[in-house]
PDB file of N, CA and C in Angstrom:
ATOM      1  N   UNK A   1     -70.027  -2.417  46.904  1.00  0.00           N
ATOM      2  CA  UNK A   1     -71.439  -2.144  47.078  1.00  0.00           C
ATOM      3  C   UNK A   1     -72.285  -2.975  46.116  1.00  0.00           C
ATOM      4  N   UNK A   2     -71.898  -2.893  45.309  1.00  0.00           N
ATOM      5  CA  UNK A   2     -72.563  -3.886  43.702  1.00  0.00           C
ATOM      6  C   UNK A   2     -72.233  -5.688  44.501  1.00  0.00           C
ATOM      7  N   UNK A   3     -71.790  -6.014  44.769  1.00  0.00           N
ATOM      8  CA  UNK A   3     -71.436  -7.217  45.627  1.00  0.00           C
ATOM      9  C   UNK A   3     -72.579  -7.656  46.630  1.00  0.00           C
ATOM     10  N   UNK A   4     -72.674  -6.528  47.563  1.00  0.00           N
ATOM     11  CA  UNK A   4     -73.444  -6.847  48.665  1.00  0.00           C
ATOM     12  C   UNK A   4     -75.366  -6.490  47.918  1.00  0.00           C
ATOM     13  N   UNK A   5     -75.307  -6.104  47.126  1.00  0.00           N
ATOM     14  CA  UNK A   5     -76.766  -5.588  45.901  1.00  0.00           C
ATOM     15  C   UNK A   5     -76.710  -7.442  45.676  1.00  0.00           C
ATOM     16  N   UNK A   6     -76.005  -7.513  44.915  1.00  0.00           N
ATOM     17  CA  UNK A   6     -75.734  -9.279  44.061  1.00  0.00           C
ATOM     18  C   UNK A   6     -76.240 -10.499  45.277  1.00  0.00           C
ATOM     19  N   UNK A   7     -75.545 -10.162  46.290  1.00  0.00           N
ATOM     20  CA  UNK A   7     -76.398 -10.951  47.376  1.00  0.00           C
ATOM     21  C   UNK A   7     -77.686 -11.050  47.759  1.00  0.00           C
ATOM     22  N   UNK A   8     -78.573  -9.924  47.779  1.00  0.00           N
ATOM     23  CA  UNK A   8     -79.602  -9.939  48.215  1.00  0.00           C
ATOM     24  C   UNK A   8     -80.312 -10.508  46.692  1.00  0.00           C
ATOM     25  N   UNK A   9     -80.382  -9.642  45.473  1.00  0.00           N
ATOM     26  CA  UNK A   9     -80.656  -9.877  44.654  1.00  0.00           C
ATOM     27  C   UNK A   9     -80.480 -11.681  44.627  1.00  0.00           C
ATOM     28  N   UNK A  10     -79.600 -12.445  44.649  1.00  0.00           N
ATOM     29  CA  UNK A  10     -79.006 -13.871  44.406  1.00  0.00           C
ATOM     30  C   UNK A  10     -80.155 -14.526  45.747  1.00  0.00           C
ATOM     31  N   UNK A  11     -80.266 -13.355  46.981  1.00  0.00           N
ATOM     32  CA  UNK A  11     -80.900 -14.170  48.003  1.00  0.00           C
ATOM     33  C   UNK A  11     -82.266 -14.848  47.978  1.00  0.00           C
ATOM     34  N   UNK A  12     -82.821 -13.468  46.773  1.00  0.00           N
ATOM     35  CA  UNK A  12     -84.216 -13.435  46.877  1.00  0.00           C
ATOM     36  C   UNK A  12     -85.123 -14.258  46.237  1.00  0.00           C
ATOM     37  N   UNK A  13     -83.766 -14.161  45.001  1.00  0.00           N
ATOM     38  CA  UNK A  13     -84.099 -15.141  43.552  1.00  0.00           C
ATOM     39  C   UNK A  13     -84.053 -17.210  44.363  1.00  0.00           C
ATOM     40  N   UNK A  14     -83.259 -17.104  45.414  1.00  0.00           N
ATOM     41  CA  UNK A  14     -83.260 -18.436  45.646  1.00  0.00           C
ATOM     42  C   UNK A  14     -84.147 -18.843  46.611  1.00  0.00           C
ATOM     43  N   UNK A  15     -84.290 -18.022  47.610  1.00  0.00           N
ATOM     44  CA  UNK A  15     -86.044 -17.921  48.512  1.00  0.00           C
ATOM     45  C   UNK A  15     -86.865 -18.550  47.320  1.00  0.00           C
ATOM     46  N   UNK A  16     -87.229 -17.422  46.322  1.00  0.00           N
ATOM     47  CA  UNK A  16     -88.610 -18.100  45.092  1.00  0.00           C
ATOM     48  C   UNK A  16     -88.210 -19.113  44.605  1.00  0.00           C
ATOM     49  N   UNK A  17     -86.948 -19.546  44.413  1.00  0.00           N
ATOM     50  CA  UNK A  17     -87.234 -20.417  43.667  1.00  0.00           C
ATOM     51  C   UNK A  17     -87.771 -22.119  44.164  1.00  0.00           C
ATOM     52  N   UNK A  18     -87.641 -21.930  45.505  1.00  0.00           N
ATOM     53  CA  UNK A  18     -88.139 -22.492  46.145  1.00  0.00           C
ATOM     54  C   UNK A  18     -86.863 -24.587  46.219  1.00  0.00           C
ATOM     55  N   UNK A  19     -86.922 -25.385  46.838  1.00  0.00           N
ATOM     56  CA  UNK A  19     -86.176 -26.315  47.477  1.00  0.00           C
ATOM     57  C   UNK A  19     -85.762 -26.912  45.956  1.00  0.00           C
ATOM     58  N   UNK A  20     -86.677 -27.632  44.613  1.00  0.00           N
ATOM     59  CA  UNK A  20     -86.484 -28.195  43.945  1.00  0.00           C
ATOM     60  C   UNK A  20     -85.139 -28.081  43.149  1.00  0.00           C
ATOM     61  N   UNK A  21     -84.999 -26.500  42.943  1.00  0.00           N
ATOM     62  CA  UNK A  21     -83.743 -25.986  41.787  1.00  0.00           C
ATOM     63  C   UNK A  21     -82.680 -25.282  43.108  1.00  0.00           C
ATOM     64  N   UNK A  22     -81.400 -25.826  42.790  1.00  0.00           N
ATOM     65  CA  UNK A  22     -80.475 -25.569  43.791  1.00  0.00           C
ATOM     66  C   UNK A  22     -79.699 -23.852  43.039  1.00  0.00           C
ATOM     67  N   UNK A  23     -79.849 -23.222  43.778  1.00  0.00           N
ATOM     68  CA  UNK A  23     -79.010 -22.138  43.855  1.00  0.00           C
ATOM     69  C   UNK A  23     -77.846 -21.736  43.969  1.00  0.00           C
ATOM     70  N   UNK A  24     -77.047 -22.406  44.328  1.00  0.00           N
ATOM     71  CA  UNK A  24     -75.938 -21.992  45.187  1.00  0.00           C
ATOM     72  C   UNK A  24     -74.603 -21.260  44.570  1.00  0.00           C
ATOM     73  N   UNK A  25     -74.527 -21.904  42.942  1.00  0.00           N
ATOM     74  CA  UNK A  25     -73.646 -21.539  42.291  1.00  0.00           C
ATOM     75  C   UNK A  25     -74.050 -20.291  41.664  1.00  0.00           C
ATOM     76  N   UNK A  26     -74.841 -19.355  42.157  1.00  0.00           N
ATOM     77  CA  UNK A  26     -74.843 -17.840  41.735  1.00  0.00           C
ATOM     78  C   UNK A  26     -74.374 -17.133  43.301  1.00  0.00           C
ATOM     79  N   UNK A  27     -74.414 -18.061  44.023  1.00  0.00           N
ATOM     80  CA  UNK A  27     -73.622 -17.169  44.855  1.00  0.00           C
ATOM     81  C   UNK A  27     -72.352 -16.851  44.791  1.00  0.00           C
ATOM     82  N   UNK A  28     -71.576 -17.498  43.586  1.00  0.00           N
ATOM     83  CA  UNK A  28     -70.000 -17.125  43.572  1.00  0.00           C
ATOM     84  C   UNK A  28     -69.868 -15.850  42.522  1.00  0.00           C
ATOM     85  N   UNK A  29     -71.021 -15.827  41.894  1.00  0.00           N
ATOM     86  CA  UNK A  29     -70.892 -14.154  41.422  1.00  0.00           C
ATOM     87  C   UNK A  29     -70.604 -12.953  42.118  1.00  0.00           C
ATOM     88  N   UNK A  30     -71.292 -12.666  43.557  1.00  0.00           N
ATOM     89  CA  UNK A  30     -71.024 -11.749  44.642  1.00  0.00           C
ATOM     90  C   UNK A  30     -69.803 -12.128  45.457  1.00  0.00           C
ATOM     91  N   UNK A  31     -69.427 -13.157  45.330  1.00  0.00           N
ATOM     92  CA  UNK A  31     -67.844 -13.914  46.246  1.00  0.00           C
ATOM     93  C   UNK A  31     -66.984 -13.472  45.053  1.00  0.00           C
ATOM     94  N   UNK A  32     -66.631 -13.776  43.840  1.00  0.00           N
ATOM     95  CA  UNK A  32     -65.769 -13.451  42.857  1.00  0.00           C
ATOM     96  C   UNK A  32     -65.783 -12.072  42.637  1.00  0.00           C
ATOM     97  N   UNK A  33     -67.158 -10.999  42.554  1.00  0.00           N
ATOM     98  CA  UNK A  33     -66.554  -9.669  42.562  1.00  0.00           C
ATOM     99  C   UNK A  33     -66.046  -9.213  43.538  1.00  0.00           C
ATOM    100  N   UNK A  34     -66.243  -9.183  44.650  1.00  0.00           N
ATOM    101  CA  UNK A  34     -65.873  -8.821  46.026  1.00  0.00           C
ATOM    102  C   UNK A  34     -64.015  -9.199  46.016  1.00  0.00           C
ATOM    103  N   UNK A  35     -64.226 -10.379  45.808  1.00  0.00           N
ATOM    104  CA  UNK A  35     -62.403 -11.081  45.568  1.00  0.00           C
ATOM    105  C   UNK A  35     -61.716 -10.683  45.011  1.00  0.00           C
ATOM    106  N   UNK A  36     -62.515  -9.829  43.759  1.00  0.00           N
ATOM    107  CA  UNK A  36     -61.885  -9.279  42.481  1.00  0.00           C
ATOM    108  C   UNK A  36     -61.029  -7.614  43.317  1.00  0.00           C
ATOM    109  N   UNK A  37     -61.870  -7.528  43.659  1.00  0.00           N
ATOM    110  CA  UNK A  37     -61.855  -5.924  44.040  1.00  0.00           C
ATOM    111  C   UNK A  37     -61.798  -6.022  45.295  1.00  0.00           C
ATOM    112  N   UNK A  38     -62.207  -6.656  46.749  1.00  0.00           N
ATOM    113  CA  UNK A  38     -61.549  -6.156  47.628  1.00  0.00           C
ATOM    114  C   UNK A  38     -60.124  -7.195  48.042  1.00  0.00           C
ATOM    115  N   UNK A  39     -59.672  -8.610  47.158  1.00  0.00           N
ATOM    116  CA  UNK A  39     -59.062  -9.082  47.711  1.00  0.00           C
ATOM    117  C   UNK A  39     -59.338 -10.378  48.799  1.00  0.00           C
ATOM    118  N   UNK A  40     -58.279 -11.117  49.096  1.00  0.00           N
ATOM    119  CA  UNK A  40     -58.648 -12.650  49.578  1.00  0.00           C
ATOM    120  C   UNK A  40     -59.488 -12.907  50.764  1.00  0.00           C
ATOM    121  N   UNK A  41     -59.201 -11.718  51.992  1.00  0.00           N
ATOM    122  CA  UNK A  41     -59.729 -11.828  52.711  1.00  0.00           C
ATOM    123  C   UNK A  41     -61.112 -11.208  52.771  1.00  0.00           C
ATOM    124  N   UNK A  42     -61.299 -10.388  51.806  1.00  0.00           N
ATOM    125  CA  UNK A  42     -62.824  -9.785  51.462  1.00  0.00           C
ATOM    126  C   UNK A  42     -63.903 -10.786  50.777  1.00  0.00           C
ATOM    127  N   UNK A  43     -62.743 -11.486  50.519  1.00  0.00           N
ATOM    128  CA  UNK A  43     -63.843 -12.430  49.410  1.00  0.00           C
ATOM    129  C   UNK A  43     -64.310 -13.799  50.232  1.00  0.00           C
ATOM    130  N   UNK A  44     -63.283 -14.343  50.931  1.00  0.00           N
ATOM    131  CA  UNK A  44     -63.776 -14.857  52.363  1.00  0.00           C
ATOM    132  C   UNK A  44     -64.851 -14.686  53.565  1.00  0.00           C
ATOM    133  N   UNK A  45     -65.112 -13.244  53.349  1.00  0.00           N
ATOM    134  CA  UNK A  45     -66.190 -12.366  54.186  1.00  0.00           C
ATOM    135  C   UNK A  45     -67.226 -12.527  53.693  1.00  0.00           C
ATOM    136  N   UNK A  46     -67.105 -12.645  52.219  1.00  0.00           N
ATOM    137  CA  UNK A  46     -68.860 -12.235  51.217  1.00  0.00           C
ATOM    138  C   UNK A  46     -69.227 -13.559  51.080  1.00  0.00           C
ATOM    139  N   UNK A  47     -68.015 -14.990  51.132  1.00  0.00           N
ATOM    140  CA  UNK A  47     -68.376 -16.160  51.218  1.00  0.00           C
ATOM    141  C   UNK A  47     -69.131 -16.691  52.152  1.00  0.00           C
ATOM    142  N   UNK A  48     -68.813 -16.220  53.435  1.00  0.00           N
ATOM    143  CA  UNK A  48     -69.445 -16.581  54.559  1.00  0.00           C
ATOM    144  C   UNK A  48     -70.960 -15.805  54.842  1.00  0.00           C
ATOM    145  N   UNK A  49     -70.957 -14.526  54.464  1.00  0.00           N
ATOM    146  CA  UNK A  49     -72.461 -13.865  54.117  1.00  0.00           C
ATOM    147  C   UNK A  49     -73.081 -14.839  53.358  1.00  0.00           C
ATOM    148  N   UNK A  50     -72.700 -15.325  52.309  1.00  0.00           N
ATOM    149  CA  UNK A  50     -73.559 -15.837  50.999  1.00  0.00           C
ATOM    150  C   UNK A  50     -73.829 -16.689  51.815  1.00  0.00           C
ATOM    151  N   UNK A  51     -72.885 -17.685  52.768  1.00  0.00           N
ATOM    152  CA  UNK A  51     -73.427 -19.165  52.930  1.00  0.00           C
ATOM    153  C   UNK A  51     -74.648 -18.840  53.932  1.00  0.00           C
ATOM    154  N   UNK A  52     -74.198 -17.703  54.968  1.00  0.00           N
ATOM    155  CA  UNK A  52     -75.713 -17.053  55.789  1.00  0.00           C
ATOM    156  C   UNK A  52     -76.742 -17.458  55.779  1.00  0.00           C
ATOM    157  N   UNK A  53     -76.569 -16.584  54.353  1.00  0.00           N
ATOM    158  CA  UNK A  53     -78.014 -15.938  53.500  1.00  0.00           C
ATOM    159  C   UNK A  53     -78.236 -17.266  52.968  1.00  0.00           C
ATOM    160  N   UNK A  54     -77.745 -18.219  52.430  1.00  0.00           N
ATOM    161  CA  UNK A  54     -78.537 -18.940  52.003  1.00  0.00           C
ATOM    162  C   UNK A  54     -79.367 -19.937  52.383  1.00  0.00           C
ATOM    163  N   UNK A  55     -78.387 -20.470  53.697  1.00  0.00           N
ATOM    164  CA  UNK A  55     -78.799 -21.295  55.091  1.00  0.00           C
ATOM    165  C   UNK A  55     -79.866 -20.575  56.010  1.00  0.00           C
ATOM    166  N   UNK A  56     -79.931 -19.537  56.123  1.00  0.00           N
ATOM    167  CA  UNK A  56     -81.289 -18.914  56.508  1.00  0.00           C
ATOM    168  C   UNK A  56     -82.120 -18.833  55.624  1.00  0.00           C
ATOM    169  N   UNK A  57     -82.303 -18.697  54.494  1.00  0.00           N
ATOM    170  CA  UNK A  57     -83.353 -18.963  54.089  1.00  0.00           C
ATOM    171  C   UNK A  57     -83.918 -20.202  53.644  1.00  0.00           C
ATOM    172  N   UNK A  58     -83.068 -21.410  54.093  1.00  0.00           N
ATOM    173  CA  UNK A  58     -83.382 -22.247  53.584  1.00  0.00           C
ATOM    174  C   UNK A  58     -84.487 -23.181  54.610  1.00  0.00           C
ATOM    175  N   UNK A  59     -85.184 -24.015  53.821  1.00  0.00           N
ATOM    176  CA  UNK A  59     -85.827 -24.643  54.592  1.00  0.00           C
ATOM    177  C   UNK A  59     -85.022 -25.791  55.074  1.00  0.00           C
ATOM    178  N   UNK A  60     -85.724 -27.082  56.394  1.00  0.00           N
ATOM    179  CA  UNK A  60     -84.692 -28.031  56.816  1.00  0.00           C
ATOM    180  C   UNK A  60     -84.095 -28.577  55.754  1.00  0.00           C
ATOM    181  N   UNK A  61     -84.772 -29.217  54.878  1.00  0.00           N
ATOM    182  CA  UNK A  61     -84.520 -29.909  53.530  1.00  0.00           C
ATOM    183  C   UNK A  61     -83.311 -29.548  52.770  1.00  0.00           C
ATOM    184  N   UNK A  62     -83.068 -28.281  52.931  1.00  0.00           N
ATOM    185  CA  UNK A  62     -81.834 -27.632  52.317  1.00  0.00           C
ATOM    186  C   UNK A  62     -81.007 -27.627  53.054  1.00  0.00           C
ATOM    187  N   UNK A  63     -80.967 -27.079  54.504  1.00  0.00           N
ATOM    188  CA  UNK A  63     -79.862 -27.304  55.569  1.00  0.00           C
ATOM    189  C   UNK A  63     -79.320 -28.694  55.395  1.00  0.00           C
ATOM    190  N   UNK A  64     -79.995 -29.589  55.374  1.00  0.00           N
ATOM    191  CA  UNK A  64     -79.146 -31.091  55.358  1.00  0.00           C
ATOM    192  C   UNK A  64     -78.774 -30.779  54.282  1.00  0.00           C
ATOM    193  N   UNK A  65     -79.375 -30.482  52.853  1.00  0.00           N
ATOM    194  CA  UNK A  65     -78.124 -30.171  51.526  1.00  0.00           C
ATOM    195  C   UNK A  65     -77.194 -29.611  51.777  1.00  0.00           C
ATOM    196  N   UNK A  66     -76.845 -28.581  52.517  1.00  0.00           N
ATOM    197  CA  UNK A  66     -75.979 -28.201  52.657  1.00  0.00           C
ATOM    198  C   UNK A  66     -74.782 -28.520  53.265  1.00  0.00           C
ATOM    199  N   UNK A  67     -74.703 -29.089  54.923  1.00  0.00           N
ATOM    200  CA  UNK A  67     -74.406 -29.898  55.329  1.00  0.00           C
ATOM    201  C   UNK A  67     -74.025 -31.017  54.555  1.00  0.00           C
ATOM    202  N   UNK A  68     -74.661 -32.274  53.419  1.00  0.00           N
ATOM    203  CA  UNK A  68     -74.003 -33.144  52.628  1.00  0.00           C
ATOM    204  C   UNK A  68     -72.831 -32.645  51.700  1.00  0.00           C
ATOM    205  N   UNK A  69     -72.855 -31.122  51.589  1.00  0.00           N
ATOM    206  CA  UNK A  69     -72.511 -30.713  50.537  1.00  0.00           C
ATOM    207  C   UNK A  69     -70.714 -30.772  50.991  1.00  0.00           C
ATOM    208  N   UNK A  70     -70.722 -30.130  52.018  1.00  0.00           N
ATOM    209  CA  UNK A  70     -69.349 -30.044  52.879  1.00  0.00           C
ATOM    210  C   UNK A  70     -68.798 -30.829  52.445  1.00  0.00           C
ATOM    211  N   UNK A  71     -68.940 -32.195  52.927  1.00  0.00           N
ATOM    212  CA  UNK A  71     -68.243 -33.307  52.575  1.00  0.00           C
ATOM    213  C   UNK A  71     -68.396 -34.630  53.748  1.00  0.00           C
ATOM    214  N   UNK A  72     -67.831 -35.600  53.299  1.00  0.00           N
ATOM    215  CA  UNK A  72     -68.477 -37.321  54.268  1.00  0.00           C
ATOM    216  C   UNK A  72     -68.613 -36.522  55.449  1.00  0.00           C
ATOM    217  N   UNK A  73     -69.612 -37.109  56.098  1.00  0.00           N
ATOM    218  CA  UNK A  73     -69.646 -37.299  57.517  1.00  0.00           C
ATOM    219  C   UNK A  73     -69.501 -38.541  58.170  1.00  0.00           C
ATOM    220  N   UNK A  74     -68.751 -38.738  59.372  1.00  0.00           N
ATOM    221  CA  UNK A  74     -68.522 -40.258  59.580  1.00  0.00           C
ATOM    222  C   UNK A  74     -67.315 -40.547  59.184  1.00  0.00           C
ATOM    223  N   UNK A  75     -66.951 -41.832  59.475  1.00  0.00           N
ATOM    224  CA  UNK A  75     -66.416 -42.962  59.175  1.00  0.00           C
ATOM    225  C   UNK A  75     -66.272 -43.312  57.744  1.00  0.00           C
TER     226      UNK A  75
END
């Protein structure tokens, strides 16, 4: 429950903070407790929420960050 709190909390803080300052690495605070306590495949679950939440709130500008982030595209 404290996990899925850490998300929104992590969500809201990265909405304000708006495109300039990247967020992303507080989302492994709510992925690492969740992992801690429910285990590999739980923590896989809260990973894929986090990436959600963060890709929805992001503007286009960030979707392509994100997307680069993955890894090469192409050739």
């Amino acid at each position: 429950m404290v996990a899925v709190a850490l998300i929104g909390v992590v969500g809201i803080a990265d909405n304000l903070t708006g495109v300039e300052i990247s967020f992303s690495i507080f989302y492994l605070l709510p992925v690492s407790l969740a992992g801690w306590i429910g285990g590999r495949w739980i923590s896989f679950v809260f990973a894929v929420i986090c990436a959600g939440v963060s890709v929805e709130r992001a503007p286009a500008a960030r979707q392509i960050q994100a997307v680069e982030r993955t890894g090469p595209i192409g050739p």
